[in-house]
Protein backbone atom coordinates (compact mmCIF):
# COMPACT_ATOMS: atom_id res chain seq x y z
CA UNK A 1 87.59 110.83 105.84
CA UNK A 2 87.25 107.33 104.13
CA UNK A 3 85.64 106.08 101.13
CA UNK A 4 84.96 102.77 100.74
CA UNK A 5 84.36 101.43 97.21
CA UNK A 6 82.07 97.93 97.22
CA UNK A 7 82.90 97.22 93.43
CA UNK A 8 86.71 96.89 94.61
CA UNK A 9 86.67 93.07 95.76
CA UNK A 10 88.88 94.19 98.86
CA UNK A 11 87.15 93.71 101.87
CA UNK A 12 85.52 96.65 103.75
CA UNK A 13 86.91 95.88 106.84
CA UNK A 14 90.67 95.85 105.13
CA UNK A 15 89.72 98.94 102.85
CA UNK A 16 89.14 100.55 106.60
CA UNK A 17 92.04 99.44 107.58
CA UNK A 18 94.26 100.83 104.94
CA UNK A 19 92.21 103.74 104.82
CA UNK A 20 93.33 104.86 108.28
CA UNK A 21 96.90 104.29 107.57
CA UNK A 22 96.92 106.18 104.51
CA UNK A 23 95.34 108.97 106.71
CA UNK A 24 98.12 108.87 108.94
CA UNK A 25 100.76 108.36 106.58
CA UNK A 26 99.64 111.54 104.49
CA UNK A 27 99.30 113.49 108.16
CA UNK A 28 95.37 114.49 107.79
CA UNK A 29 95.38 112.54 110.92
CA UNK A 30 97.97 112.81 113.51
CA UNK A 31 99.41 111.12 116.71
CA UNK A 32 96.61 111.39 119.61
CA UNK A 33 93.67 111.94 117.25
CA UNK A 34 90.64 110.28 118.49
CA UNK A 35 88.60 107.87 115.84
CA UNK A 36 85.10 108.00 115.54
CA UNK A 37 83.73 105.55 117.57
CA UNK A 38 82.81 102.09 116.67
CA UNK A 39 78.93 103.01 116.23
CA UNK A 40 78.79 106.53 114.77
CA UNK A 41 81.81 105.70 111.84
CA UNK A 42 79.50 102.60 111.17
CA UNK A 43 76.34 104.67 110.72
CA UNK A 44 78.89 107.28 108.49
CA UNK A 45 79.94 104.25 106.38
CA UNK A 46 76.43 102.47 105.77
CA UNK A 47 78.22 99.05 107.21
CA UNK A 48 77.90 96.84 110.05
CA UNK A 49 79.44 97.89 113.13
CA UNK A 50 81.23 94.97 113.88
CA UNK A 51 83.03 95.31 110.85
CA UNK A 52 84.09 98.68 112.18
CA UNK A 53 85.01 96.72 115.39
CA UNK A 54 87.30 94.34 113.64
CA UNK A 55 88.90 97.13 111.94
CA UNK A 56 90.05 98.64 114.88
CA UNK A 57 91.53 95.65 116.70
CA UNK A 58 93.82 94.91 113.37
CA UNK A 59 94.80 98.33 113.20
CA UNK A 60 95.50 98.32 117.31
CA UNK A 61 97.19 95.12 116.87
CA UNK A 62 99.30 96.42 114.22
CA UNK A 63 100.28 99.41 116.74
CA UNK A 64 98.42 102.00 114.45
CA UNK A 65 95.79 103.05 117.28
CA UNK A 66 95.12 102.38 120.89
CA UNK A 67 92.10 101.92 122.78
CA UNK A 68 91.58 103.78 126.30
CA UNK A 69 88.62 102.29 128.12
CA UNK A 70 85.84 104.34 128.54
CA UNK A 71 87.51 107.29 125.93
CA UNK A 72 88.05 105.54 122.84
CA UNK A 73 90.08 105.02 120.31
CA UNK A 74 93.15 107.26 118.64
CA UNK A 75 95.93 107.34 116.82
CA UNK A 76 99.32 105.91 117.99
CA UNK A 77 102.50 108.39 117.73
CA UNK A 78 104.73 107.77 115.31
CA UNK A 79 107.78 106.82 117.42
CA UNK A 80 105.03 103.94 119.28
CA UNK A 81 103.56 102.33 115.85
């Protein structure tokens, strides 16, 4: 799913970011895809989960995902973001 690269000088929580829209640009994932959740994509990544956690509210600020309490988080349809 994503690679992160430390060596880059971006920082992980934009390389996240940017990660998931490439995913969605390229369609690997699609409108009304769930995200791993905050925790177990943290664990999968080796990085702090509030990292993980900031991710997500730039990319649901920026219309890319939405949050459903209690569910999660997934991927906005293209005709929303």
């Amino acid at each position: 799913m994503l690679q992160l690269s430390l060596k880059s000088g971006v920082p992980i929580c934009d390389q996240i970011v940017n990660g998931v829209i490439r995913l969605k640009a390229l369609g690997v994932m699609q409108g009304g895809e769930q995200l791993p959740s905050v925790r177990a994509l943290a664990i999968k990544l080796s990085v702090n989960p509030n990292t993980v956690q900031k991710a997500y509210m730039i990319l649901e600020g920026r219309g890319i995902i939405y949050s459903v309490k209690g569910k999660g988080s997934f991927i906005s349809d293209d005709n929303e973001a």
